[in-house]
C-alpha atoms as a PDB file:
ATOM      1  CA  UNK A   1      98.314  36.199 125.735  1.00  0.00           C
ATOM      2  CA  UNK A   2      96.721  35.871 122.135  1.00  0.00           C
ATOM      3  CA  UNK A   3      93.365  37.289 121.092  1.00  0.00           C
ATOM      4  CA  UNK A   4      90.705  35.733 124.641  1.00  0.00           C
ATOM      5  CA  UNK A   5      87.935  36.084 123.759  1.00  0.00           C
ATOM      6  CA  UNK A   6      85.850  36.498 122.450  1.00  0.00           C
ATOM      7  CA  UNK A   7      84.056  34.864 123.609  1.00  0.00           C
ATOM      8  CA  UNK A   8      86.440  34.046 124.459  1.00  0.00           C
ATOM      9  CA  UNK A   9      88.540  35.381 124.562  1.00  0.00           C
ATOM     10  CA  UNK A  10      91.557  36.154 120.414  1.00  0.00           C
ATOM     11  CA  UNK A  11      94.260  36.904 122.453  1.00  0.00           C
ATOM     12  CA  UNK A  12      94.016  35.781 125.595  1.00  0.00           C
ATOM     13  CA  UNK A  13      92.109  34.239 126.214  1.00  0.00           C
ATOM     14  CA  UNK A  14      91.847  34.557 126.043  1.00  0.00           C
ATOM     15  CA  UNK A  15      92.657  33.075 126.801  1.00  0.00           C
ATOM     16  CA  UNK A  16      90.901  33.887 127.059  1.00  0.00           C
ATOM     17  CA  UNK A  17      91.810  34.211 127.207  1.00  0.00           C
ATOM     18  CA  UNK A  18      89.535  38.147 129.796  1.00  0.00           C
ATOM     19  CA  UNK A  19      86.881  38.532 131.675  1.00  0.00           C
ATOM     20  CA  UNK A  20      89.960  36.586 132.136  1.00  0.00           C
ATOM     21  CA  UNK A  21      89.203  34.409 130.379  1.00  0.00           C
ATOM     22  CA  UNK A  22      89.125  33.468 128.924  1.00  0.00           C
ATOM     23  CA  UNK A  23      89.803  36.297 129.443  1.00  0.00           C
ATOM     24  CA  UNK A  24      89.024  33.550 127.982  1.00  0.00           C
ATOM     25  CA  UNK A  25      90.441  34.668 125.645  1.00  0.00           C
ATOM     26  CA  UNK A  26      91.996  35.506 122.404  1.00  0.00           C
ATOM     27  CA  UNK A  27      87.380  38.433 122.227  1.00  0.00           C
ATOM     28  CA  UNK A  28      88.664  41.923 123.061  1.00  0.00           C
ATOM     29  CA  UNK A  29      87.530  41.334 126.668  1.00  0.00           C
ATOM     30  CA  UNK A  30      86.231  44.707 126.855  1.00  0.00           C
ATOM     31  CA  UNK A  31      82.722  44.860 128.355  1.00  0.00           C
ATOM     32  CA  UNK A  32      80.601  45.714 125.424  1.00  0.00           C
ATOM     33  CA  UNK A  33      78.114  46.601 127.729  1.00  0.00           C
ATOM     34  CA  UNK A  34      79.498  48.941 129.331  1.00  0.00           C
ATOM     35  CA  UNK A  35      81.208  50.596 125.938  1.00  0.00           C
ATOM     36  CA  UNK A  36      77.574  50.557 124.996  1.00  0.00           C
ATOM     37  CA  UNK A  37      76.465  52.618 128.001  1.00  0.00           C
ATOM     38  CA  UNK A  38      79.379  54.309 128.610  1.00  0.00           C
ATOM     39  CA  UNK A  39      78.919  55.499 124.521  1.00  0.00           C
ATOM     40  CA  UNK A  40      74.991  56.030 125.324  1.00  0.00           C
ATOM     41  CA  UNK A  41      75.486  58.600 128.371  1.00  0.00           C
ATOM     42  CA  UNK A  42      78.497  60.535 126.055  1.00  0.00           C
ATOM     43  CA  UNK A  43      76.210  61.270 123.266  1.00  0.00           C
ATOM     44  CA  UNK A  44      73.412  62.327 125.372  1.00  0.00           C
ATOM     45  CA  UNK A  45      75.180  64.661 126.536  1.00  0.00           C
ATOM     46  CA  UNK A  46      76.276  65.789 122.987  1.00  0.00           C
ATOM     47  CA  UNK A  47      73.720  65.229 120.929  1.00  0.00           C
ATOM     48  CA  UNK A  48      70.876  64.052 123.045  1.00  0.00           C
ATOM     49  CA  UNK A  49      70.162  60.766 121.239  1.00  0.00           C
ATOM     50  CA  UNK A  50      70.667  57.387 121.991  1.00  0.00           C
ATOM     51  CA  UNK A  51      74.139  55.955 120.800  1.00  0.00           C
ATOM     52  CA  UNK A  52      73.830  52.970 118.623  1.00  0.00           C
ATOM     53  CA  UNK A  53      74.352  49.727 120.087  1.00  0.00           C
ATOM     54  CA  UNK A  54      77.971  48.502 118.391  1.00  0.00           C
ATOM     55  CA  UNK A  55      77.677  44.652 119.562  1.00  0.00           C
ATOM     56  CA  UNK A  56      75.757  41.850 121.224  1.00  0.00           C
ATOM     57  CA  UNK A  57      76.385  40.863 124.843  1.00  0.00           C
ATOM     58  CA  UNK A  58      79.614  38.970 124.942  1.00  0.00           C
ATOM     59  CA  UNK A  59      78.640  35.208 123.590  1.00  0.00           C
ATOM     60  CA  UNK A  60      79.066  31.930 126.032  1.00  0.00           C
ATOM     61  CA  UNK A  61      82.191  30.463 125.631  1.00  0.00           C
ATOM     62  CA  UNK A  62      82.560  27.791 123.189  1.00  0.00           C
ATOM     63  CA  UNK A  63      82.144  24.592 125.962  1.00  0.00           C
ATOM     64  CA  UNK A  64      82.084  24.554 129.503  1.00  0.00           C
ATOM     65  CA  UNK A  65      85.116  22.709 129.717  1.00  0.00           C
ATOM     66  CA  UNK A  66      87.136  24.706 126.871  1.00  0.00           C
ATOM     67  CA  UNK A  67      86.593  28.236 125.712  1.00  0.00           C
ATOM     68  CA  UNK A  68      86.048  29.254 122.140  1.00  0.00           C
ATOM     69  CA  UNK A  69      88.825  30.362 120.016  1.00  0.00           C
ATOM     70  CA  UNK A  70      90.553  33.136 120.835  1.00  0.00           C
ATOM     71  CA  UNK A  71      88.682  35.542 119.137  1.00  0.00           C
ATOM     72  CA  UNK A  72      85.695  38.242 119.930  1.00  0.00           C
ATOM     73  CA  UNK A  73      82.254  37.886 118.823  1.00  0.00           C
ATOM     74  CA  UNK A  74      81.464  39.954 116.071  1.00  0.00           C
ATOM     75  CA  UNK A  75      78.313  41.809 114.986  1.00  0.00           C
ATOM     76  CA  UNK A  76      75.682  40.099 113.322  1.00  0.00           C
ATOM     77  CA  UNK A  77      75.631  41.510 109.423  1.00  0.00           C
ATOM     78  CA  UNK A  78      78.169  43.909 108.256  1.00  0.00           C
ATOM     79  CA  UNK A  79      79.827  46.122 110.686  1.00  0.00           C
ATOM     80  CA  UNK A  80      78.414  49.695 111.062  1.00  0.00           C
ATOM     81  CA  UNK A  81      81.651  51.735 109.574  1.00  0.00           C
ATOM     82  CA  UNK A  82      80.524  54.786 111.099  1.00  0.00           C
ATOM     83  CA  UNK A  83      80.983  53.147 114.390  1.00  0.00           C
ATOM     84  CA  UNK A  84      83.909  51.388 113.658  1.00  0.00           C
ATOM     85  CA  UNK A  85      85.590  54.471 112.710  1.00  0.00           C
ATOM     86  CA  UNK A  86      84.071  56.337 115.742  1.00  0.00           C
ATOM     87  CA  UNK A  87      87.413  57.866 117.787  1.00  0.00           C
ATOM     88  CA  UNK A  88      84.788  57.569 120.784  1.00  0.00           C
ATOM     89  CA  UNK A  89      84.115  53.879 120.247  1.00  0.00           C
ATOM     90  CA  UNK A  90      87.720  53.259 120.088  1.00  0.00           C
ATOM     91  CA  UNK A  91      88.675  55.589 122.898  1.00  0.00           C
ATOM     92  CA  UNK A  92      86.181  53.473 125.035  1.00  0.00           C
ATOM     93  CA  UNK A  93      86.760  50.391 123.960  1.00  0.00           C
ATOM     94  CA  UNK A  94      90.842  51.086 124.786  1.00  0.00           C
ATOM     95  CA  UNK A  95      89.292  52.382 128.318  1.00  0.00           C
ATOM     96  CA  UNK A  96      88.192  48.936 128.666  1.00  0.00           C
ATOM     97  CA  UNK A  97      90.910  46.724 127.537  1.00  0.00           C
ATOM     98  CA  UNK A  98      93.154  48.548 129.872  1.00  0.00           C
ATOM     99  CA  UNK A  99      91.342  48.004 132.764  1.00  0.00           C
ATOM    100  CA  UNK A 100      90.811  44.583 131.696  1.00  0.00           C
ATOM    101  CA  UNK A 101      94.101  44.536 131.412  1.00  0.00           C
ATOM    102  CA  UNK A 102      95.003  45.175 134.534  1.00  0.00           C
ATOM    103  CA  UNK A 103      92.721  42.997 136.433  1.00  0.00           C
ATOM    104  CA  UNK A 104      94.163  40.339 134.318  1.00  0.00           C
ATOM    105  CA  UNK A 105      97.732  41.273 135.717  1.00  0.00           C
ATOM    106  CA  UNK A 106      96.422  41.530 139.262  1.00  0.00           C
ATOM    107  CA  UNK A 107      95.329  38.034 138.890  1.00  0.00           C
ATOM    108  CA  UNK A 108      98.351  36.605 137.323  1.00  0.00           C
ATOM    109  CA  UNK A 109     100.800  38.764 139.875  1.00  0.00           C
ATOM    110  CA  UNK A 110      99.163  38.080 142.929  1.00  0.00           C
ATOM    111  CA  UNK A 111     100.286  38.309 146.626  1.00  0.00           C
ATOM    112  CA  UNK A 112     100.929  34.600 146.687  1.00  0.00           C
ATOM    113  CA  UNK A 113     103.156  34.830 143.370  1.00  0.00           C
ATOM    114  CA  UNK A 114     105.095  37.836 144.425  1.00  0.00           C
ATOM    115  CA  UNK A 115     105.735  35.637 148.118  1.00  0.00           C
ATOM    116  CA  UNK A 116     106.876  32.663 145.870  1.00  0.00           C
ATOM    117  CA  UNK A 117     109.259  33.918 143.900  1.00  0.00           C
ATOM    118  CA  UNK A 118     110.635  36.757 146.370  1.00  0.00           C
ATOM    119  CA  UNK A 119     109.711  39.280 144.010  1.00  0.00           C
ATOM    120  CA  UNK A 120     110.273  43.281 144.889  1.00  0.00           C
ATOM    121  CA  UNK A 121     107.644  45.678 145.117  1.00  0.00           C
ATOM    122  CA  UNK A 122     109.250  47.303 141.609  1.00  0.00           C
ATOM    123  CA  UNK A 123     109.546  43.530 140.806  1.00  0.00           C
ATOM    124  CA  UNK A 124     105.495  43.004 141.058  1.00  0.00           C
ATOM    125  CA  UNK A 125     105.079  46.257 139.315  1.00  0.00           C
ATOM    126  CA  UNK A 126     107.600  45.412 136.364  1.00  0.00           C
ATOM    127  CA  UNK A 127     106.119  41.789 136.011  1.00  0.00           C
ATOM    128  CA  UNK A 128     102.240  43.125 135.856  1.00  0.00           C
ATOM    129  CA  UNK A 129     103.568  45.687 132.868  1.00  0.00           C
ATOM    130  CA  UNK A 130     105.325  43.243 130.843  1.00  0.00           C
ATOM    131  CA  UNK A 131     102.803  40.599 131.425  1.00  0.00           C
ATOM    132  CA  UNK A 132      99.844  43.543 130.428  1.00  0.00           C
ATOM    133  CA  UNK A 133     101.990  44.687 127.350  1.00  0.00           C
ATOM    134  CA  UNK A 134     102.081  40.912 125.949  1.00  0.00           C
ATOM    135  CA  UNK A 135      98.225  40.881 125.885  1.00  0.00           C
ATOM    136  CA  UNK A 136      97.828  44.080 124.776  1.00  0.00           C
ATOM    137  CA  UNK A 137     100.172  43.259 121.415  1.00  0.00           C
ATOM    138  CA  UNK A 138      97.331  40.588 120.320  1.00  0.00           C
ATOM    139  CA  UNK A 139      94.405  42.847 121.576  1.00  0.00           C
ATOM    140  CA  UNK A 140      96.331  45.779 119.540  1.00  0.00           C
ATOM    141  CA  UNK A 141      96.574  43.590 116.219  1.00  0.00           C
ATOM    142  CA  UNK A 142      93.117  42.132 116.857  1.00  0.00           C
ATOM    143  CA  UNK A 143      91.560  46.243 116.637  1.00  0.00           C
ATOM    144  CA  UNK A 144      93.511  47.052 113.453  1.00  0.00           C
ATOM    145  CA  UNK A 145      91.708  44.111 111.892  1.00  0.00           C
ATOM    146  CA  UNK A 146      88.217  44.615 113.556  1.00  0.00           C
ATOM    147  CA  UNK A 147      88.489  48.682 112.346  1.00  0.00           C
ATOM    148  CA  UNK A 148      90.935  49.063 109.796  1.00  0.00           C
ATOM    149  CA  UNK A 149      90.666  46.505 107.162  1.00  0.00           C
ATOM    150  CA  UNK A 150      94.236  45.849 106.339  1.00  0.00           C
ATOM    151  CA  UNK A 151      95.006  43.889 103.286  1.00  0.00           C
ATOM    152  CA  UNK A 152      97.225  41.114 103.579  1.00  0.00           C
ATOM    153  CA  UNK A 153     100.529  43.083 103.754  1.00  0.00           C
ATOM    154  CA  UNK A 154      99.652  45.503 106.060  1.00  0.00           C
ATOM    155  CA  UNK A 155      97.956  42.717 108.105  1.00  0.00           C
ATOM    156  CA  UNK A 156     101.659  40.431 107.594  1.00  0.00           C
ATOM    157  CA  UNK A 157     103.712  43.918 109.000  1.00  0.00           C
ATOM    158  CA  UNK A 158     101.258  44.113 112.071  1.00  0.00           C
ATOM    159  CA  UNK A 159     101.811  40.718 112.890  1.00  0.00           C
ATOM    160  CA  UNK A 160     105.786  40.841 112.940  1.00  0.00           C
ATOM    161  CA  UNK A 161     105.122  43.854 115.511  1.00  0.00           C
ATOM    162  CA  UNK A 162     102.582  41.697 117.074  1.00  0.00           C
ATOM    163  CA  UNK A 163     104.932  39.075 117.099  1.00  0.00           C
ATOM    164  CA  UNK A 164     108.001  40.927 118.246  1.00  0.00           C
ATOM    165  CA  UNK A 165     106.571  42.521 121.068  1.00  0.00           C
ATOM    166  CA  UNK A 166     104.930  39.104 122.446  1.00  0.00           C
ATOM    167  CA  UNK A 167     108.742  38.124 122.108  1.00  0.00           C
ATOM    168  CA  UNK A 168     110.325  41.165 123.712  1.00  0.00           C
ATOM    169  CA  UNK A 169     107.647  40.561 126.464  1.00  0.00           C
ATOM    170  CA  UNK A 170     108.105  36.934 127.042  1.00  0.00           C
ATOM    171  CA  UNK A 171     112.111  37.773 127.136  1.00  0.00           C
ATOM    172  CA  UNK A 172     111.768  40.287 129.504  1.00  0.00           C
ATOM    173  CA  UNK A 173     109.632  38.084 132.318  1.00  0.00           C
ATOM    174  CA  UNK A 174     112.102  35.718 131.619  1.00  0.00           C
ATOM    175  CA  UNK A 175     114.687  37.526 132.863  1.00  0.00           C
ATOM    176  CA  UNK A 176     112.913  39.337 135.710  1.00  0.00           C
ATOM    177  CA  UNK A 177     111.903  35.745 137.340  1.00  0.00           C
ATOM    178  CA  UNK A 178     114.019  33.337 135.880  1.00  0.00           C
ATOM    179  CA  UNK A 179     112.752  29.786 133.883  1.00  0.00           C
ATOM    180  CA  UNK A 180     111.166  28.467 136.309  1.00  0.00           C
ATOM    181  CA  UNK A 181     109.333  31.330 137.256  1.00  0.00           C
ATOM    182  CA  UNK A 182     108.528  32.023 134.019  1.00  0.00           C
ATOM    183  CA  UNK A 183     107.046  28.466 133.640  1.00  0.00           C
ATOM    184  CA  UNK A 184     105.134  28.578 137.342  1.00  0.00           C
ATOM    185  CA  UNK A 185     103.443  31.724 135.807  1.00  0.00           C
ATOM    186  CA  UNK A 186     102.348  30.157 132.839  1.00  0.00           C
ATOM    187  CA  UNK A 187     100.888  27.317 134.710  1.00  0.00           C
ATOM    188  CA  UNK A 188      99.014  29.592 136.899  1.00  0.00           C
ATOM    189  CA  UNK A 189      97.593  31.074 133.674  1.00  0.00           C
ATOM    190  CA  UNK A 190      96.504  27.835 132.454  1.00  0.00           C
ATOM    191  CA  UNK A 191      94.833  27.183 136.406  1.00  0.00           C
ATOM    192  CA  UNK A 192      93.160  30.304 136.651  1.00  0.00           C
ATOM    193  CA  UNK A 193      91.382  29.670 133.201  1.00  0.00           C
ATOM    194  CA  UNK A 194      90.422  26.057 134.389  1.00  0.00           C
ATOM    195  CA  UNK A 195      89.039  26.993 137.390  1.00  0.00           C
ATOM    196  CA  UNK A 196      86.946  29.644 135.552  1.00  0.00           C
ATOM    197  CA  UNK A 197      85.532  26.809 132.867  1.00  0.00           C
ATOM    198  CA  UNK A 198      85.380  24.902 135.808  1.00  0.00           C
ATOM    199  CA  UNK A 199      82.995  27.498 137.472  1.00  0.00           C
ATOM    200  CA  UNK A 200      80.668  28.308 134.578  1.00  0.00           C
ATOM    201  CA  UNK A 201      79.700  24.213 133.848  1.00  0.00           C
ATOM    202  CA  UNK A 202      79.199  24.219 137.743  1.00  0.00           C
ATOM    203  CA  UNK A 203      77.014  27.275 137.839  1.00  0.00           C
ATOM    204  CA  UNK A 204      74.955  25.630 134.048  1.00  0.00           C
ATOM    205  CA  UNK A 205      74.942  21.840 136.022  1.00  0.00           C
ATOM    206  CA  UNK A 206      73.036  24.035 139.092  1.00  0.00           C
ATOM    207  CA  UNK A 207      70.218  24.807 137.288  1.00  0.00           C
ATOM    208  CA  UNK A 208      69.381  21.041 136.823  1.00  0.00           C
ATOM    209  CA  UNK A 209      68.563  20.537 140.735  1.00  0.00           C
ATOM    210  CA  UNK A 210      71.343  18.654 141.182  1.00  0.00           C
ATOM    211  CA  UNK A 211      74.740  20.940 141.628  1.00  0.00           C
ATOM    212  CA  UNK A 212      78.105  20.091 142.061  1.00  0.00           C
ATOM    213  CA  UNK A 213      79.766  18.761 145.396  1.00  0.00           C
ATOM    214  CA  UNK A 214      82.559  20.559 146.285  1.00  0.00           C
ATOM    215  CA  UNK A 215      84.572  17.152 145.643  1.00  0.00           C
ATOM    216  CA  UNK A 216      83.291  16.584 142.397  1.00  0.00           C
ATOM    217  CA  UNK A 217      83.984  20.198 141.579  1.00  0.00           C
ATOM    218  CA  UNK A 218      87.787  19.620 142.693  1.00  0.00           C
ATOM    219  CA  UNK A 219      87.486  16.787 140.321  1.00  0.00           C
ATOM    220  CA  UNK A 220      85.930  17.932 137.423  1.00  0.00           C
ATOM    221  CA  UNK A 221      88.653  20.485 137.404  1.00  0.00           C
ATOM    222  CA  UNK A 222      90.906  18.406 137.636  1.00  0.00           C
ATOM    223  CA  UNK A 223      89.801  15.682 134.738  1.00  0.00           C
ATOM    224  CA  UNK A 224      89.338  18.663 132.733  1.00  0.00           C
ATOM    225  CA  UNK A 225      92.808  19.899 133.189  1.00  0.00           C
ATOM    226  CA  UNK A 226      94.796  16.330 132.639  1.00  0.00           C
ATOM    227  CA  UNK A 227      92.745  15.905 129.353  1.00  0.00           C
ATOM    228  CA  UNK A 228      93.048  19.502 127.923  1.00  0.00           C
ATOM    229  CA  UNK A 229      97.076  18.777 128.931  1.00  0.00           C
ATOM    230  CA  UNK A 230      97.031  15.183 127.019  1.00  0.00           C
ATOM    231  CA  UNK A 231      95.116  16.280 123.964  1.00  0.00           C
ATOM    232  CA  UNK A 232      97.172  16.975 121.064  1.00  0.00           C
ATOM    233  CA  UNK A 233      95.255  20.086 118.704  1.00  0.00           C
ATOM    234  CA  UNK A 234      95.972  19.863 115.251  1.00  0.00           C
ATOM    235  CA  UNK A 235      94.983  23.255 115.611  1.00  0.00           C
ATOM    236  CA  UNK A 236      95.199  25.145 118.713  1.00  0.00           C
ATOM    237  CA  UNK A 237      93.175  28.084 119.121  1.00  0.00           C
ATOM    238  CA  UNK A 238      93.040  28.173 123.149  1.00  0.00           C
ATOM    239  CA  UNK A 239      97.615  28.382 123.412  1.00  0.00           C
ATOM    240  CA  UNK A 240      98.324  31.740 122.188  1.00  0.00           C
ATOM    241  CA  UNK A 241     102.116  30.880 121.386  1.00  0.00           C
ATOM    242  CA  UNK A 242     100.251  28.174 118.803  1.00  0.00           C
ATOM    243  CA  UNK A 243      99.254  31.366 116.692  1.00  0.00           C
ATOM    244  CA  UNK A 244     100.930  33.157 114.463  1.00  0.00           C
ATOM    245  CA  UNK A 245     100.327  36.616 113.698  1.00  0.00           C
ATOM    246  CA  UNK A 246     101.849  37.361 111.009  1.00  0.00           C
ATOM    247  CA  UNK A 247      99.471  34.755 108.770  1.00  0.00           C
ATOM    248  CA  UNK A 248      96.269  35.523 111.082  1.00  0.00           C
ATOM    249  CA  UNK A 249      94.148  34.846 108.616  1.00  0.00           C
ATOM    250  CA  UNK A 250      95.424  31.618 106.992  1.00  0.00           C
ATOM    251  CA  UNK A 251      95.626  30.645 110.878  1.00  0.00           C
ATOM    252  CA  UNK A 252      91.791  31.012 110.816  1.00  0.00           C
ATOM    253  CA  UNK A 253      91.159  29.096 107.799  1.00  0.00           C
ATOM    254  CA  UNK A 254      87.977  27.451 106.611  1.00  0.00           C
ATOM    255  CA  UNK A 255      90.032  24.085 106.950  1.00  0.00           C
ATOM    256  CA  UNK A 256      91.686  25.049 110.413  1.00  0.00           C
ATOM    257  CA  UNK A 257      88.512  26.051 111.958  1.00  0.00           C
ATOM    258  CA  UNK A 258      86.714  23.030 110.953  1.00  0.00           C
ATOM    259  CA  UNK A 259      89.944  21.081 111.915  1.00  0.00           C
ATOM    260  CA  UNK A 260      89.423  22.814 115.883  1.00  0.00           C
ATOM    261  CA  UNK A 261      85.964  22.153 116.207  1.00  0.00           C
ATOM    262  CA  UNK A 262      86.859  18.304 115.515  1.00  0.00           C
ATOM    263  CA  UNK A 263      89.028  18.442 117.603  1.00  0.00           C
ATOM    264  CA  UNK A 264      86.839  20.014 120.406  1.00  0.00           C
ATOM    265  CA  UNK A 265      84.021  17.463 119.883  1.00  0.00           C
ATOM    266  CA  UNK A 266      86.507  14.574 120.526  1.00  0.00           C
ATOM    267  CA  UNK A 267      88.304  16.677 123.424  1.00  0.00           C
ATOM    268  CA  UNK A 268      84.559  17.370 125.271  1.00  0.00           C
ATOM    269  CA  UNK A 269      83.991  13.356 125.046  1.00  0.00           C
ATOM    270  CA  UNK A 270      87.230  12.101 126.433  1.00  0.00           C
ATOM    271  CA  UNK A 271      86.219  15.141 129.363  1.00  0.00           C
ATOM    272  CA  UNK A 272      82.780  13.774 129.659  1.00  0.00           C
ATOM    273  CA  UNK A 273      83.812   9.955 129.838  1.00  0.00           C
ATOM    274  CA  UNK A 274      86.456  10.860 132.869  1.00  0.00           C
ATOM    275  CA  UNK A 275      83.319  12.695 134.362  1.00  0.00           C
ATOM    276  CA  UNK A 276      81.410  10.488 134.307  1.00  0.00           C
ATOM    277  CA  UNK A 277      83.341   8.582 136.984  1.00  0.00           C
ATOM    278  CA  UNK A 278      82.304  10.809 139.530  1.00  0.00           C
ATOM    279  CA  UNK A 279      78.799  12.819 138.080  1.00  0.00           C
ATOM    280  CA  UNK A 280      76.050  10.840 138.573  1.00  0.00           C
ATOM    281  CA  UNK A 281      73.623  10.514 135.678  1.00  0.00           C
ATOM    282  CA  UNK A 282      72.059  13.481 135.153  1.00  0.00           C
ATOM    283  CA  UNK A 283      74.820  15.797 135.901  1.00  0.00           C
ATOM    284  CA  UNK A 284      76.581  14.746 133.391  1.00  0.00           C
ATOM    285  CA  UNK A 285      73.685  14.522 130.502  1.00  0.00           C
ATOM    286  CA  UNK A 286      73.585  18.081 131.669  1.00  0.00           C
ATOM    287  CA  UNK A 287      77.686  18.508 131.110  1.00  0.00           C
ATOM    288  CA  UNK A 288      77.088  16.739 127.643  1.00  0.00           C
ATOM    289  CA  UNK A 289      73.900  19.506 126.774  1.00  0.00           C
ATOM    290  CA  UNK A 290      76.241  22.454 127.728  1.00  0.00           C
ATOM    291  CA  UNK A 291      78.774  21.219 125.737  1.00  0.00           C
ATOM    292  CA  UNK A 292      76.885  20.601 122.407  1.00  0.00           C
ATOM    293  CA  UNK A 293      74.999  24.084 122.949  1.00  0.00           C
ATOM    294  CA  UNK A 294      78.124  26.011 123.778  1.00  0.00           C
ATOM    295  CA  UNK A 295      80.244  24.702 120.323  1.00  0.00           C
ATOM    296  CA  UNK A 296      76.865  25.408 118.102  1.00  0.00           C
ATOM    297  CA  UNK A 297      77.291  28.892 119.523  1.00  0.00           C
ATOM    298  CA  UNK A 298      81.060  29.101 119.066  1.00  0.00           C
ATOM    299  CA  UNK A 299      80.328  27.824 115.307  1.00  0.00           C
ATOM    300  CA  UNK A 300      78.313  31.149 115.024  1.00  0.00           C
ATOM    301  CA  UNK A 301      80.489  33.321 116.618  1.00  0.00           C
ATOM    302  CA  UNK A 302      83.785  32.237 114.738  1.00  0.00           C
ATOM    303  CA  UNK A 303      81.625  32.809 111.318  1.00  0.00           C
ATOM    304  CA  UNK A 304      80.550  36.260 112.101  1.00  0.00           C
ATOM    305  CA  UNK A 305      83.668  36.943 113.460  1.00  0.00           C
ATOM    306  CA  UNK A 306      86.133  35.556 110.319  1.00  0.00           C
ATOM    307  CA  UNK A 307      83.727  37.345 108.338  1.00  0.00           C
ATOM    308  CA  UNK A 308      84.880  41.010 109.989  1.00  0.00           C
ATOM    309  CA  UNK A 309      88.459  39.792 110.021  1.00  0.00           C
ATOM    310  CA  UNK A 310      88.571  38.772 106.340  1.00  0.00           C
ATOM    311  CA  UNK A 311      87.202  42.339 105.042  1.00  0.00           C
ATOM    312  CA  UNK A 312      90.250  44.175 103.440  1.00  0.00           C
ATOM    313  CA  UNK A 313      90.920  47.572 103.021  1.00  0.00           C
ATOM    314  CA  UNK A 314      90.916  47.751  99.125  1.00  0.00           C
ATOM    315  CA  UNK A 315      94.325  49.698  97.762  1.00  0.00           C
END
């Protein structure tokens, strides 16, 4: 799973993937908040002094009905180096992508999944690693840019790792549960990151006065998923296997990204016209509001965020 998240998740969703989701996403699906406490209660113990705050609360994704790029929000303004070289800010924030991590493999490798496909209990646990150590190869590649400023070569080499371990990973769940396993747990992916779009436009459509039925919520996740499924991206930033790591950067273009958010307007209207069979009126001018606020906040996230990525270590 590529970068999720940021939002939102760069690797995934983050698909984000984390925090699922998107996990979203694919951000880096850590909870900054917590880092930031977590950080805040080490130092005061140290140094007794507040620790500096190293990131905004994790942005809204970039629609209601499809995350934001797989990426992480960034700071706003330069990045403080003094943090970003901080081995207790990384320690942390590796703390937190392994538990997200994990939750992510719960979800994925569930009771239901392991019933399925008459998987062992070493089975479950070898299926939950591999499927962790795939994310954790774009999470990995997505730190080394957001702390160490690699120029372009040392940012190509980390994405042929990047991209060789995804591989090695996909390989190995391939063998442990066969093709069509491997292809049920990919769809469940994809479901459990509907459902959770699904769930945040219900939640935003609540605060109208007039929420969701439980039948139009069955629906709207279900128009959202055919349409996602039928749309074809010139640029995909929500399918990790659409990225490649090893040109990360070209990937996130000026031209790609303005390519994806194109593409994302006409996607959210072809969502909104199939929900509009079954919203009535002013649920779905409140759909349409989420929408529009939730890409002008993606726009802002991807810039501050392409802006950290592109800084390069200077030889």
């Amino acid at each position: 799973m590529l970068i999720a998240g940021i939002a939102g998740s760069i690797w995934y969703r983050q698909r984000a993937k984390e925090e699922a989701a998107r996990q979203q996403a694919l951000a880096l699906h850590s909870q900054v908040r917590t880092l930031e406490t977590e950080l805040a209660e080490t130092r005061a113990h140290k140094e007794e002094a507040p620790a500096i705050p190293i990131a905004p609360p994790r942005a809204t994704p970039a629609t209601a009905t499809a995350d934001a790029p797989i990426i992480p929000a960034a700071t706003k303004g330069a990045p403080n180096p003094a943090m970003l070289n901080d081995p207790e800010t990384r320690a942390l924030m590796q703390k937190q992508q392994k538990q997200a991590l994990a939750r992510m493999a719960d979800k994925l490798i569930n009771k239901d999944f392991a019933r399925d496909w008459n998987l062992s209990p070493d089975q479950v646990k070898q299926a939950k690693e591999l499927v962790s150590e795939k994310a954790s190869a774009g999470k990995d590649l997505l730190t080394a840019m957001m702390f160490d400023g690699l120029d372009d070569d040392a940012l190509a080499e980390r994405g042929r790792e990047t991209k060789q371990r995804v591989e090695q990973s996909d390989a190995a769940l391939r063998g442990l549960l066969g093709d069509d396993g491997f292809k049920a747990l990919t769809e469940l992916q994809h479901s459990i990151e509907d459902h959770g779009r699904a769930k945040r436009i219900r939640e935003e459509i609540a605060t109208s006065g007039q929420p969701l039925t439980e039948p139009q919520h069955e629906a709207f996740i279900a128009a959202m998923s055919a349409e996602r499924q039928a749309f074809s991206f010139r640029v995909n930033y929500d399918d990790p296997s659409k990225v490649d790591p090893e040109h990360i950067r070209d990937h996130f273009s000026e031209a790609n990204l303005q390519m994806y958010f194109e593409d994302m307007l006409q996607l959210n209207a072809r969502i909104a016209e199939r929900a509009a069979l079954f919203l009535a009126p002013e649920q779905l001018a409140q759909l349409k509001t989420a929408q529009n606020n939730h890409l002008e906040q993606s726009r802002l996230t991807v810039k501050m965020t392409t802006e950290l990525f592109n800084k390069r270590r200077t030889n």
